[in-house]
C-alpha atoms as a PDB file:
ATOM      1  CA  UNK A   1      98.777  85.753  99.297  1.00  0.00           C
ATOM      2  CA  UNK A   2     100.708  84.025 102.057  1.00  0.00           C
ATOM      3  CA  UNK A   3      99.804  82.158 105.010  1.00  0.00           C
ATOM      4  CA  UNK A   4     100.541  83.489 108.500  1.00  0.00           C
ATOM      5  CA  UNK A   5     103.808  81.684 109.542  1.00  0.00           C
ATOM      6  CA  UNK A   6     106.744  82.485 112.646  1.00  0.00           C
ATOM      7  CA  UNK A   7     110.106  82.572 111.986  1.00  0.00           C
ATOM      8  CA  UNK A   8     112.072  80.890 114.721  1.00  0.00           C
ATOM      9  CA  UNK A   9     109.418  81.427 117.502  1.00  0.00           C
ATOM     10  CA  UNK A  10     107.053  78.225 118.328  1.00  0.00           C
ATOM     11  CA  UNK A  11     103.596  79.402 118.697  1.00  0.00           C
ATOM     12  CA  UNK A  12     103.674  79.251 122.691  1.00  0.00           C
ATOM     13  CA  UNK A  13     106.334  82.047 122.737  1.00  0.00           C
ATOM     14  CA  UNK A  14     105.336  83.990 119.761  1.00  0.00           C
ATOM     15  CA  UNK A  15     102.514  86.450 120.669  1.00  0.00           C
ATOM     16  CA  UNK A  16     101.039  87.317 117.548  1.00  0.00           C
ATOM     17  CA  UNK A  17      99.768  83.954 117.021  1.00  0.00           C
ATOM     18  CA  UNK A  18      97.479  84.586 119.311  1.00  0.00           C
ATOM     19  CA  UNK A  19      93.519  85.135 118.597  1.00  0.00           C
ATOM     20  CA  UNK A  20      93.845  88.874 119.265  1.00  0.00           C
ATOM     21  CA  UNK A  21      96.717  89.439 117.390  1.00  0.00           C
ATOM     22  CA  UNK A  22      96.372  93.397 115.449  1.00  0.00           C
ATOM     23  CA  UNK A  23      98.679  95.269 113.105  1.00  0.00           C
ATOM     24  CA  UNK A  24      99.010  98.725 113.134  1.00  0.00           C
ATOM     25  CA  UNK A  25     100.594 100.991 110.541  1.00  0.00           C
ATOM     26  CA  UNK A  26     101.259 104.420 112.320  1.00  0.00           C
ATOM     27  CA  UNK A  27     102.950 107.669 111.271  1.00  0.00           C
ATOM     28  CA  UNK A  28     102.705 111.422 110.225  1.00  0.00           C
ATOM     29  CA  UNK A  29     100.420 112.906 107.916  1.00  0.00           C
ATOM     30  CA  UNK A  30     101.543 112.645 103.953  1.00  0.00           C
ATOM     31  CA  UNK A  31     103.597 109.131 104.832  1.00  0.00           C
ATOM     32  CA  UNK A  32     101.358 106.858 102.603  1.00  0.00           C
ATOM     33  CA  UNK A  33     100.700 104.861 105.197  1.00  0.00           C
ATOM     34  CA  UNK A  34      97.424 104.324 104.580  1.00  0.00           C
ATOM     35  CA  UNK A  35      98.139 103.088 101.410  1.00  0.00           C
ATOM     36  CA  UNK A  36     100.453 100.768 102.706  1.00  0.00           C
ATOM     37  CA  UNK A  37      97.993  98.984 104.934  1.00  0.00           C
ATOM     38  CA  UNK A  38      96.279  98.291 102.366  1.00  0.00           C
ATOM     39  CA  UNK A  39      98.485  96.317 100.290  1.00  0.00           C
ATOM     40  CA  UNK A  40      99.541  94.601 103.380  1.00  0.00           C
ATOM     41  CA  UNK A  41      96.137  93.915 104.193  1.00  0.00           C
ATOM     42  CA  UNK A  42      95.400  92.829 101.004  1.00  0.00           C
ATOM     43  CA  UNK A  43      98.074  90.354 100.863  1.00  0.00           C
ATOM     44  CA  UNK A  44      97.904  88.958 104.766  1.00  0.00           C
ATOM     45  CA  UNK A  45      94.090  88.571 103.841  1.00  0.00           C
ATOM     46  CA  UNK A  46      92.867  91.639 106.218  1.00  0.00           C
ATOM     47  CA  UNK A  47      90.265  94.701 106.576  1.00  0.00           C
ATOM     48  CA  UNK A  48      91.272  98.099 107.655  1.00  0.00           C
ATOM     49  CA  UNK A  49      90.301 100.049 111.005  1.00  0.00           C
ATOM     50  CA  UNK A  50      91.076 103.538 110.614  1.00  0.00           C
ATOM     51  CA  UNK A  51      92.100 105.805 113.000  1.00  0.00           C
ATOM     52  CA  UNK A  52      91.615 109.243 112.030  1.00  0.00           C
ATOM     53  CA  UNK A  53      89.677 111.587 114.393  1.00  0.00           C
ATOM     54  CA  UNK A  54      88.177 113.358 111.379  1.00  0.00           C
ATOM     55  CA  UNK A  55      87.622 110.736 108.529  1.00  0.00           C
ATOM     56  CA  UNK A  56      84.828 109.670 110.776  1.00  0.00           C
ATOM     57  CA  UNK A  57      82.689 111.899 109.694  1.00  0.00           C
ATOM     58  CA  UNK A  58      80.626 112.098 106.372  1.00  0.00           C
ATOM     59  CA  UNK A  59      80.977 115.166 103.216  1.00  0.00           C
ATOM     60  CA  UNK A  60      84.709 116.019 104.913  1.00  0.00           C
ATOM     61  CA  UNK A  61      86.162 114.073 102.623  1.00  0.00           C
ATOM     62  CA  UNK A  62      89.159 116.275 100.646  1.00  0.00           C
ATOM     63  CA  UNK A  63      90.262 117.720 103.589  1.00  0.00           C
ATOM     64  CA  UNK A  64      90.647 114.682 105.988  1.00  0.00           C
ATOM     65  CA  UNK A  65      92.664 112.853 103.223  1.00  0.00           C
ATOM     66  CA  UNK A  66      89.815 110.126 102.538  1.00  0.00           C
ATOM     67  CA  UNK A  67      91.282 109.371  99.749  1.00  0.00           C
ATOM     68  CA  UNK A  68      89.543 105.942  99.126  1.00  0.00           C
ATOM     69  CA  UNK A  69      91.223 105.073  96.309  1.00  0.00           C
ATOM     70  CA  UNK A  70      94.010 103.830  98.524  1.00  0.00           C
ATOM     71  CA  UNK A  71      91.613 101.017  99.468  1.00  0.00           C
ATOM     72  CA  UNK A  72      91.770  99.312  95.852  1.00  0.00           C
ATOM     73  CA  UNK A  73      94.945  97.060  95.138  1.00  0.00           C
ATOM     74  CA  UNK A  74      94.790  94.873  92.276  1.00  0.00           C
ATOM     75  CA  UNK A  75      91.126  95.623  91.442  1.00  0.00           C
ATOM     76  CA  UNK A  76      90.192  94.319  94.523  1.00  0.00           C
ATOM     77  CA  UNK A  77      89.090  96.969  97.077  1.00  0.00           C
ATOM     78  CA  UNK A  78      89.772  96.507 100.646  1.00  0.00           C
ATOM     79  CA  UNK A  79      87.243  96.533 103.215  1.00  0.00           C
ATOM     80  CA  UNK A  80      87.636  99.370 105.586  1.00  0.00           C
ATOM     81  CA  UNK A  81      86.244 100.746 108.771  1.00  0.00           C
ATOM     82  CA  UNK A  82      84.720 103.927 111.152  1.00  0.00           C
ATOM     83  CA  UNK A  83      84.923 105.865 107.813  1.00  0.00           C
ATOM     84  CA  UNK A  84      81.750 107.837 106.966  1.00  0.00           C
ATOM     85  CA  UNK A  85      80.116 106.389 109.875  1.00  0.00           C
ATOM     86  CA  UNK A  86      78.394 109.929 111.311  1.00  0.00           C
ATOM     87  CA  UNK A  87      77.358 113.555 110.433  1.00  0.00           C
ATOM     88  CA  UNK A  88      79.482 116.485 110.718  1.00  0.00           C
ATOM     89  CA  UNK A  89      76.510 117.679 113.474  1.00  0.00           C
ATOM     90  CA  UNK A  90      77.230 114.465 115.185  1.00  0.00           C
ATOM     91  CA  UNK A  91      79.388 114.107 118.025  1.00  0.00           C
ATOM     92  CA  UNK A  92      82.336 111.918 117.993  1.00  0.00           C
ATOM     93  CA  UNK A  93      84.945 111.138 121.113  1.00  0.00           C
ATOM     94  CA  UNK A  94      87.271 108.437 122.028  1.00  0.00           C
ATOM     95  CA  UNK A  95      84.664 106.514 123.837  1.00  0.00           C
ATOM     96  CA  UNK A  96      82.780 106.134 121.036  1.00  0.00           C
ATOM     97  CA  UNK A  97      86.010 105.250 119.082  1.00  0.00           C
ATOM     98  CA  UNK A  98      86.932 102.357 120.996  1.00  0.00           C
ATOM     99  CA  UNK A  99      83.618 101.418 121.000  1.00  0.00           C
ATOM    100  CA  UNK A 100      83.320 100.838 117.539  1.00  0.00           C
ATOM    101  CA  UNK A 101      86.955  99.878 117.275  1.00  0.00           C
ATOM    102  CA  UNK A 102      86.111  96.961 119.667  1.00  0.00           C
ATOM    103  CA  UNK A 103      83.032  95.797 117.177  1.00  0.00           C
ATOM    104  CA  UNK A 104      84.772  96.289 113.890  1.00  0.00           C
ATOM    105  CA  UNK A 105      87.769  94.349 115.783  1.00  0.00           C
ATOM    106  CA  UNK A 106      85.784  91.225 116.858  1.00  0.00           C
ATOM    107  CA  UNK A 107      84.079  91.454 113.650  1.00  0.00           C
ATOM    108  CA  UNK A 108      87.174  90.987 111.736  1.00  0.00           C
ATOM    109  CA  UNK A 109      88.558  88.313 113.849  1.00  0.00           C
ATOM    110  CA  UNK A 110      85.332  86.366 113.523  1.00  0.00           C
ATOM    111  CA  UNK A 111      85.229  86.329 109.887  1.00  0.00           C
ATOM    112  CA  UNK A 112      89.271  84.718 109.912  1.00  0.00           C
ATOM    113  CA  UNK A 113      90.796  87.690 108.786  1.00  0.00           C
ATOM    114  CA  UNK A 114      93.426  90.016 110.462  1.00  0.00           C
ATOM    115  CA  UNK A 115      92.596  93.293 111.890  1.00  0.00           C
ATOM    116  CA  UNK A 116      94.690  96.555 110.639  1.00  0.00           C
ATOM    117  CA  UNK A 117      94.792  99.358 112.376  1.00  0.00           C
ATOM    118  CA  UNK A 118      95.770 102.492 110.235  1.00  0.00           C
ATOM    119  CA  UNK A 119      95.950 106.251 110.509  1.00  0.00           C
ATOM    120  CA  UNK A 120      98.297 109.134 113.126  1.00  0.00           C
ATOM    121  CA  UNK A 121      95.539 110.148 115.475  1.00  0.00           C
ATOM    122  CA  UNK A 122      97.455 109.698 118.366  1.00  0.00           C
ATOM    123  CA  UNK A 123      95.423 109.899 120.964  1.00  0.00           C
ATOM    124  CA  UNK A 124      93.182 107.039 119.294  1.00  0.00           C
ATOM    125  CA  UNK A 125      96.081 104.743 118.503  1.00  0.00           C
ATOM    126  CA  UNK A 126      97.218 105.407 122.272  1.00  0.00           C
ATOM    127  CA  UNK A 127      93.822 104.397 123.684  1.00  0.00           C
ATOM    128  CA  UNK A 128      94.072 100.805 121.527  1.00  0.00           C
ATOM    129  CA  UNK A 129      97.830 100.143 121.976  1.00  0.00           C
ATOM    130  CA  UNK A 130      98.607 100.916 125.387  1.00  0.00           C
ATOM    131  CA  UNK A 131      94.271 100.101 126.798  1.00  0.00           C
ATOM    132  CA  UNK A 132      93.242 103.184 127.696  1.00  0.00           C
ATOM    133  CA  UNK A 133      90.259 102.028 130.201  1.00  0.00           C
ATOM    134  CA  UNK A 134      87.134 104.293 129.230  1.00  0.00           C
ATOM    135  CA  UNK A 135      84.048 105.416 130.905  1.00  0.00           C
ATOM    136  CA  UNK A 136      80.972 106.500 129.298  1.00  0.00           C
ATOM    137  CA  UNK A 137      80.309 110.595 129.609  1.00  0.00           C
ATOM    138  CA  UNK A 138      77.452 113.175 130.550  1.00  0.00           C
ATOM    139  CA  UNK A 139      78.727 116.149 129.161  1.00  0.00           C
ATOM    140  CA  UNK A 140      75.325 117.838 129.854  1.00  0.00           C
ATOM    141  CA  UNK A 141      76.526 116.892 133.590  1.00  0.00           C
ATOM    142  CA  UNK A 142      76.320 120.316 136.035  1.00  0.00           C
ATOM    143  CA  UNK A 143      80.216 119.939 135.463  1.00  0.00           C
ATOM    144  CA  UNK A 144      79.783 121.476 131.977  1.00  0.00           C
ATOM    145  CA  UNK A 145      78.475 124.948 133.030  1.00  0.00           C
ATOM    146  CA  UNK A 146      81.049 125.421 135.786  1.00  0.00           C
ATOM    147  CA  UNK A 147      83.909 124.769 133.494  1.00  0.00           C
ATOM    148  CA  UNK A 148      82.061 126.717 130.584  1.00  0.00           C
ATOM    149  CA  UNK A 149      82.309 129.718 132.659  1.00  0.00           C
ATOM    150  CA  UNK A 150      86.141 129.770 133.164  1.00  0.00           C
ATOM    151  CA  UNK A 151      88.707 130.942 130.998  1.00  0.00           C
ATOM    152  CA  UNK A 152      90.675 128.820 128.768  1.00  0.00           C
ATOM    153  CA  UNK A 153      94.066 129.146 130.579  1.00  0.00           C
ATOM    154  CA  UNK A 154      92.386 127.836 134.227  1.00  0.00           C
ATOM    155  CA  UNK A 155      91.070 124.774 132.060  1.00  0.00           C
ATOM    156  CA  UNK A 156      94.250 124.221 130.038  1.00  0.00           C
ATOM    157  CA  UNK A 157      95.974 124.252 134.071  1.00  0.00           C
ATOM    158  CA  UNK A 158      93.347 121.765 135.500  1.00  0.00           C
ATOM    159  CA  UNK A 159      93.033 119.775 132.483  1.00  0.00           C
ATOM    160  CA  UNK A 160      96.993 119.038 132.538  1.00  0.00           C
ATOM    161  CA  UNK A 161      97.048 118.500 136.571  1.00  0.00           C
ATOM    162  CA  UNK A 162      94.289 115.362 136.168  1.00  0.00           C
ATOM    163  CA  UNK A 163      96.065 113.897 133.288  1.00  0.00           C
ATOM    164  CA  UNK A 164      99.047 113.935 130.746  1.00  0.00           C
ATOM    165  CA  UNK A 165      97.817 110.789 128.983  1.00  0.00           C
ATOM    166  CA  UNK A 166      93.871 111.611 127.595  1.00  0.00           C
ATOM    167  CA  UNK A 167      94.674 114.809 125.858  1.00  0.00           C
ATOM    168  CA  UNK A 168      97.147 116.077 123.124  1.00  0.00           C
ATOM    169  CA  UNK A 169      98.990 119.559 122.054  1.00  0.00           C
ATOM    170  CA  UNK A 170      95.319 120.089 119.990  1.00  0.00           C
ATOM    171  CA  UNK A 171      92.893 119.812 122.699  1.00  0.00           C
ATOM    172  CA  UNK A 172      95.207 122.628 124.691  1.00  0.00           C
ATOM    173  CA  UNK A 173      94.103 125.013 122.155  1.00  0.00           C
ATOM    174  CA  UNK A 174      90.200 124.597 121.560  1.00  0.00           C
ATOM    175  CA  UNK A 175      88.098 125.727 124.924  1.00  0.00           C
ATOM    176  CA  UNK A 176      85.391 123.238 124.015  1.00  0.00           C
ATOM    177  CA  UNK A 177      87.921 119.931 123.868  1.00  0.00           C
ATOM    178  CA  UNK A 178      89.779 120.990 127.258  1.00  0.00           C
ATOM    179  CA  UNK A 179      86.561 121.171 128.455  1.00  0.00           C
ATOM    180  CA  UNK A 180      85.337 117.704 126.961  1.00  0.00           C
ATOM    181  CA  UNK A 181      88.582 115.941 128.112  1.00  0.00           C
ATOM    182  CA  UNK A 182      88.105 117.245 132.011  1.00  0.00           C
ATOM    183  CA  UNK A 183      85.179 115.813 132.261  1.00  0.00           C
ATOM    184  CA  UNK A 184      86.455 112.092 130.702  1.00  0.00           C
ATOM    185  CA  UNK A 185      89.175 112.252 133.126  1.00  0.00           C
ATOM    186  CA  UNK A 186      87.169 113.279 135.759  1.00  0.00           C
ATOM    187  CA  UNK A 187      84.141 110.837 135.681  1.00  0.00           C
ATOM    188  CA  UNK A 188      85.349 107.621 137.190  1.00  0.00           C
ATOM    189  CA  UNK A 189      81.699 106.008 136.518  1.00  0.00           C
ATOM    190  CA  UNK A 190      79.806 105.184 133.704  1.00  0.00           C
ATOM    191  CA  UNK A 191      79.819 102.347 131.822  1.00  0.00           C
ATOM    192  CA  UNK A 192      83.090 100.768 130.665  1.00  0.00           C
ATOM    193  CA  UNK A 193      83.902 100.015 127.371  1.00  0.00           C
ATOM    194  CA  UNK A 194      84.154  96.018 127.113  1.00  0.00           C
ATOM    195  CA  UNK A 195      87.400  96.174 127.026  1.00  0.00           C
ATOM    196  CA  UNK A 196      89.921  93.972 124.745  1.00  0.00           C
ATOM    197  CA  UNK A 197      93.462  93.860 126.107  1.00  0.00           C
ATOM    198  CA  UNK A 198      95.527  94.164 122.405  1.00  0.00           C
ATOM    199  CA  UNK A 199      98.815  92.896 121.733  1.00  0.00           C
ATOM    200  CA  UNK A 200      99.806  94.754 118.365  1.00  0.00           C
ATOM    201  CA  UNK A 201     102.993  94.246 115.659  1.00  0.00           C
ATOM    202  CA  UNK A 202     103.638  97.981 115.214  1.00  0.00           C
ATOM    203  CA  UNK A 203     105.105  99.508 112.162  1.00  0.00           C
ATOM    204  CA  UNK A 204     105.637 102.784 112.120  1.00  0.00           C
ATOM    205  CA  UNK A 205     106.217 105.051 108.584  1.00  0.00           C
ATOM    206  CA  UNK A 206     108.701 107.707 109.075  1.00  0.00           C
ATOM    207  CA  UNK A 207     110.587 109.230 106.134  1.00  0.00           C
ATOM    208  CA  UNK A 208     112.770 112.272 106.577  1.00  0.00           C
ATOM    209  CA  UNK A 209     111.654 115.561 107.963  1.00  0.00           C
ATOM    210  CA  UNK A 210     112.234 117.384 104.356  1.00  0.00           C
ATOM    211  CA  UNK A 211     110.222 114.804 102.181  1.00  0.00           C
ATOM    212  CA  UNK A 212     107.620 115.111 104.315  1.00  0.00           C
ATOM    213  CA  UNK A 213     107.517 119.315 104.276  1.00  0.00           C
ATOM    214  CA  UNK A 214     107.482 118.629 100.367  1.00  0.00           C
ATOM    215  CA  UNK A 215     104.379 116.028 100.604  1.00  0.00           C
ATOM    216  CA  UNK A 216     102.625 118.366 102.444  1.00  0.00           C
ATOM    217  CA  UNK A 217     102.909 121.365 100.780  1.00  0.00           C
ATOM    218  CA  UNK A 218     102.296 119.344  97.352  1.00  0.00           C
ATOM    219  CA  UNK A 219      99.394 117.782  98.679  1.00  0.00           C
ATOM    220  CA  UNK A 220      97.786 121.036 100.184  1.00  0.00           C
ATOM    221  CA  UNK A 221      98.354 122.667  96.912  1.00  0.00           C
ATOM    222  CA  UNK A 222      96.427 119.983  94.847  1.00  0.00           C
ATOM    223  CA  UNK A 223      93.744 119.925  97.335  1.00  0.00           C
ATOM    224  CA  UNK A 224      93.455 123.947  97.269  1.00  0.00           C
ATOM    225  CA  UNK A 225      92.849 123.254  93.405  1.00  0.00           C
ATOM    226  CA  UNK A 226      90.900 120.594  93.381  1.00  0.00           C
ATOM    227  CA  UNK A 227      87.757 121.258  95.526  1.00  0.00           C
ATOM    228  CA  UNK A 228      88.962 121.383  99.068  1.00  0.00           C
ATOM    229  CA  UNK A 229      87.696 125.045  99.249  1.00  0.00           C
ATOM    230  CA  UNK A 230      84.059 123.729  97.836  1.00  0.00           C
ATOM    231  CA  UNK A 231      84.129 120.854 100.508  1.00  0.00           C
ATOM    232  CA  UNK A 232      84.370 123.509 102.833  1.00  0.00           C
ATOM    233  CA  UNK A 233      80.973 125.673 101.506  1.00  0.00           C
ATOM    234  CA  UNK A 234      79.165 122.477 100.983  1.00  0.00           C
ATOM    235  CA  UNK A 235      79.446 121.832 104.820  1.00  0.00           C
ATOM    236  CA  UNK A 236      78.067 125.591 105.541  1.00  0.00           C
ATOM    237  CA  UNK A 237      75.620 125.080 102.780  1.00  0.00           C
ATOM    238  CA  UNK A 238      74.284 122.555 105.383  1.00  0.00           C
ATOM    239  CA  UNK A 239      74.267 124.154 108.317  1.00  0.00           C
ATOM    240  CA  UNK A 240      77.929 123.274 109.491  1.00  0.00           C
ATOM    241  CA  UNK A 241      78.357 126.792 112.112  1.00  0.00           C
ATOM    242  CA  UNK A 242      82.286 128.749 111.285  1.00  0.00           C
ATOM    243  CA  UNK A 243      82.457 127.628 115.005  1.00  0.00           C
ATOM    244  CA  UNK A 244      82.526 123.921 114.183  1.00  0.00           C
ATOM    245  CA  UNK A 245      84.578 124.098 111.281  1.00  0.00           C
ATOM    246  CA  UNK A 246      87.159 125.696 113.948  1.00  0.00           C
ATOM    247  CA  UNK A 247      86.722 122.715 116.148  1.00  0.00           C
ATOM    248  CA  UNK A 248      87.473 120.508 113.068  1.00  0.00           C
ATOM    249  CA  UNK A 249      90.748 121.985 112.941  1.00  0.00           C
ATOM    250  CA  UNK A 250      93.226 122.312 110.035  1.00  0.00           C
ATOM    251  CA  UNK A 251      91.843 122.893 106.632  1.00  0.00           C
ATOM    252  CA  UNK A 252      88.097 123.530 108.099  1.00  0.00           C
ATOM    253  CA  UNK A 253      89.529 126.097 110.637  1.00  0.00           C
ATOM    254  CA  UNK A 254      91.764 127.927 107.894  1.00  0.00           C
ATOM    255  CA  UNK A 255      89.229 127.632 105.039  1.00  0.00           C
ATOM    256  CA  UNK A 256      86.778 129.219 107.052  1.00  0.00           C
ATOM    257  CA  UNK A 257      88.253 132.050 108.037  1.00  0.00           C
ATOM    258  CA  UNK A 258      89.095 132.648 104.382  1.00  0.00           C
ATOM    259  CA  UNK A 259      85.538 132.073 103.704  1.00  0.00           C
ATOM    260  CA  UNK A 260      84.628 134.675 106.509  1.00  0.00           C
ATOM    261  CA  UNK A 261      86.846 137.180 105.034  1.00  0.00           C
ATOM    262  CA  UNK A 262      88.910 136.913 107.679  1.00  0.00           C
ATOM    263  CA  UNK A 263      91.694 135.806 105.931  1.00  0.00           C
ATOM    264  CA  UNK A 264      92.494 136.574 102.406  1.00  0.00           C
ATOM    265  CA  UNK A 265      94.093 133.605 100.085  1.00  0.00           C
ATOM    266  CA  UNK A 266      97.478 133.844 100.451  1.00  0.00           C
ATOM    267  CA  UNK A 267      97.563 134.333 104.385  1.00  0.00           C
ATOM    268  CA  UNK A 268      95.063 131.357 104.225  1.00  0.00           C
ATOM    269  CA  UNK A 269      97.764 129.062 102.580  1.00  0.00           C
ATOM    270  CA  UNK A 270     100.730 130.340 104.442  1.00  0.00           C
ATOM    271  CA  UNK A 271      98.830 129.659 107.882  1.00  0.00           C
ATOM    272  CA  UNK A 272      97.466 126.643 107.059  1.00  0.00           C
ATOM    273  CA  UNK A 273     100.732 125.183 105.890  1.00  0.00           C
ATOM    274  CA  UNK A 274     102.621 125.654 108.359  1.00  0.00           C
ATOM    275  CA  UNK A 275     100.271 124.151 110.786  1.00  0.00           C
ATOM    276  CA  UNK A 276     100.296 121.519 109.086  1.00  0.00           C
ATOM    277  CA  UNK A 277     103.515 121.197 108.952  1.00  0.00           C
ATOM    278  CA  UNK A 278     103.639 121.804 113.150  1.00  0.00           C
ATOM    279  CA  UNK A 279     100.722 118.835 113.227  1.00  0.00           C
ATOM    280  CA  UNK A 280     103.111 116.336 111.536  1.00  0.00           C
ATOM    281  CA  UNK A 281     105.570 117.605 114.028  1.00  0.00           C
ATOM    282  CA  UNK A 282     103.139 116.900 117.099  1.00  0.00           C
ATOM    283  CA  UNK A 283     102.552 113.069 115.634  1.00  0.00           C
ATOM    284  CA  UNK A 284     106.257 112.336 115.858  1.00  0.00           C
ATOM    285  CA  UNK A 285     106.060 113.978 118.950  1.00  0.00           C
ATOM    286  CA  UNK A 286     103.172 111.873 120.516  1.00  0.00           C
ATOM    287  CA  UNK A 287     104.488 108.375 118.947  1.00  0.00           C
ATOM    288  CA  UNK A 288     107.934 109.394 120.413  1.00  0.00           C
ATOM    289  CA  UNK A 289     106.144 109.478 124.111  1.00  0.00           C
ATOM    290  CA  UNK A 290     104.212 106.396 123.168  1.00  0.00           C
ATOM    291  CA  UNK A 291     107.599 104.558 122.909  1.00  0.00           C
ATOM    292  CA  UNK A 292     109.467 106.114 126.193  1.00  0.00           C
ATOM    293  CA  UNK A 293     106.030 104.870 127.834  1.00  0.00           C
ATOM    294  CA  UNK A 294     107.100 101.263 126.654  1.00  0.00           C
ATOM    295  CA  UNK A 295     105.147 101.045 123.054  1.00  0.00           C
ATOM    296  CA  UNK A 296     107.721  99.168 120.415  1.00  0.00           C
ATOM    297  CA  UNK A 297     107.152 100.734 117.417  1.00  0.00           C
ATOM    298  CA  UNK A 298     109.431  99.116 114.419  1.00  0.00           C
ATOM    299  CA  UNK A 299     110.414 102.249 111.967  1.00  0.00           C
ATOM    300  CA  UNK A 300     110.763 102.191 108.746  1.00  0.00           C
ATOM    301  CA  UNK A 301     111.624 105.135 106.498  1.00  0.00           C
ATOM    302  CA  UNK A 302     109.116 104.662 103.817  1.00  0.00           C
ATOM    303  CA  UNK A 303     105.729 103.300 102.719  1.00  0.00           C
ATOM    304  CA  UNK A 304     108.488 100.142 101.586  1.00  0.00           C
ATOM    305  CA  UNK A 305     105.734  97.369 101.155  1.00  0.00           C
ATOM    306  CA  UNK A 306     108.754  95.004 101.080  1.00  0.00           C
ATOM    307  CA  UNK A 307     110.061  96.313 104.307  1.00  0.00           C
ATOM    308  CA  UNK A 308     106.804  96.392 105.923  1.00  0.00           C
ATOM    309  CA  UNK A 309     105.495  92.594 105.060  1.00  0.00           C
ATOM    310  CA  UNK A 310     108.891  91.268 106.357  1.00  0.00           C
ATOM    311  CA  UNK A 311     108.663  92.707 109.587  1.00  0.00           C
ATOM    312  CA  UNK A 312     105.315  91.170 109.496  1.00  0.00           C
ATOM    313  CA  UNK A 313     106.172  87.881 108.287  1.00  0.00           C
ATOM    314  CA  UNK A 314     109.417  88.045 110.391  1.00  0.00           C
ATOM    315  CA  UNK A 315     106.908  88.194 113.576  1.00  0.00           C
ATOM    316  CA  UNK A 316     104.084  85.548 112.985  1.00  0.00           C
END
């Protein structure tokens, strides 16, 4: 383990030395890059933040990738956060992300350790890196109803009119998210998030398009055979609606629809590869906008730890 040094920058002029200093370790799905955080954290002496929309909640565990063996290097397992931190039934936003992305932050800080932040929901690494400013929401607000009753085209048409920044490709296609994200950009009261302004080292995992159509479609496969499908009955076993496991997206949305009948294997695993495959495409896409809108994000073309820890050690 090394101490935290600059490299031809004085600490005035170098802005990671500063108390709020974050990294972040960003990139399409099936990069490793969660992997790689933690072997950097583990050797800049750090925790792990994650931001995945869906690894937040508990018992979805194949299918979000929460694979926590990642978090062990060298025997020693890395302390990570907003994993497993609410019930599928439970409702989870970006409020409430930053919310606990601001505790577990100042948490990590306060114990003299850096802060990671790891995962390729975009819209959550957005709200951190570039300070989204957040209100806190009544969705049982009379505004609910009235939207409820239109049809998703008219919301998908007001939704991008108020805002191009709160909402990604996803939330376009599920009624019950345009819905959700009119109503955040829409409510200019509330209370605020205490707000941290961030200034993050940004490393972002990017290997070429084909090795990443490979990973996927290995990784899907193994999962298919190794108890995603069970995962998925587990969660109706207890009382998880076909309706929700749409909203989850993905695996939950294509799995179910087998499970309904509505979908026989083979179309099942067709579909649901290739939209994975179009995710991935929509994360490059989103980090792409996040650097035209003035977000340096320093590529690298593998999970290279040796790449990775001398970009870092290059910038403290």
């Amino acid at each position: 383990m090394i101490s935290l040094k600059t490299s031809g920058q004085s600490p005035s002029n170098n802005p990671y030395r500063r108390r709020d200093r974050l990294i972040t370790i960003l990139g399409p799905t099936a990069t490793g890059k969660t992997k790689l955080a933690a072997k950097l954290a583990f050797h800049f002496n750090g925790e792990i933040i994650s931001a995945d929309s869906r690894q937040v909640y508990r018992g979805m565990d194949i299918g979000t990738g929460k694979d926590l063996n990642d978090y062990n290097v060298n025997d020693n397992i890395i302390n990570y956060h907003l994993i497993d931190i609410v019930d599928p039934q439970d409702e989870f936003n970006l409020f409430l992300f930053k919310k606990y992305f601001n505790e577990s932050f100042r948490k990590i800080i306060g114990e003299g350790k850096l802060p990671f932040l790891a995962g390729g929901t975009g819209l959550y690494l957005s709200s951190i890196l570039q300070n989204y400013k957040l209100n806190k929401v009544n969705f049982e607000s009379e505004r609910y109803p009235e939207l409820n009753s239109k049809e998703l085209p008219e919301l998908q048409s007001i939704l991008s009119a108020l805002s191009t920044k709160l909402h990604n490709t996803t939330d376009l296609l599920d009624k019950e998210r345009v819905i959700r994200a009119i109503i955040v950009t829409e409510d200019k009261k509330g209370i605020n998030v205490d707000e941290i302004e961030i200034d993050s080292l940004i490393i972002g995992v990017l290997p070429p398009r084909d090795i990443i159509k490979q990973r996927i479609t290995e990784r899907l496969k193994y999962r298919l055979q190794n108890g995603m499908i069970e995962e998925v009955k587990k969660l109706i076993e207890n009382g998880i609606s076909f309706e929700k496991l749409n909203f989850f997206g993905l695996e939950y949305r294509y799995i179910g629809l087998y499970l309904e009948k509505e979908l026989n294997y083979n179309d099942m695993y067709q579909k649901l590869n290739n939209a994975i495959h179009n995710f991935a495409k929509r994360q490059v896409t989103w980090f792409r906008k996040m650097e035209k809108e003035g977000v340096k994000i320093n590529w690298i073309d593998s999970a290279d730890f040796d790449k990775a820890e001398k970009i870092i050690r290059l910038s403290f």
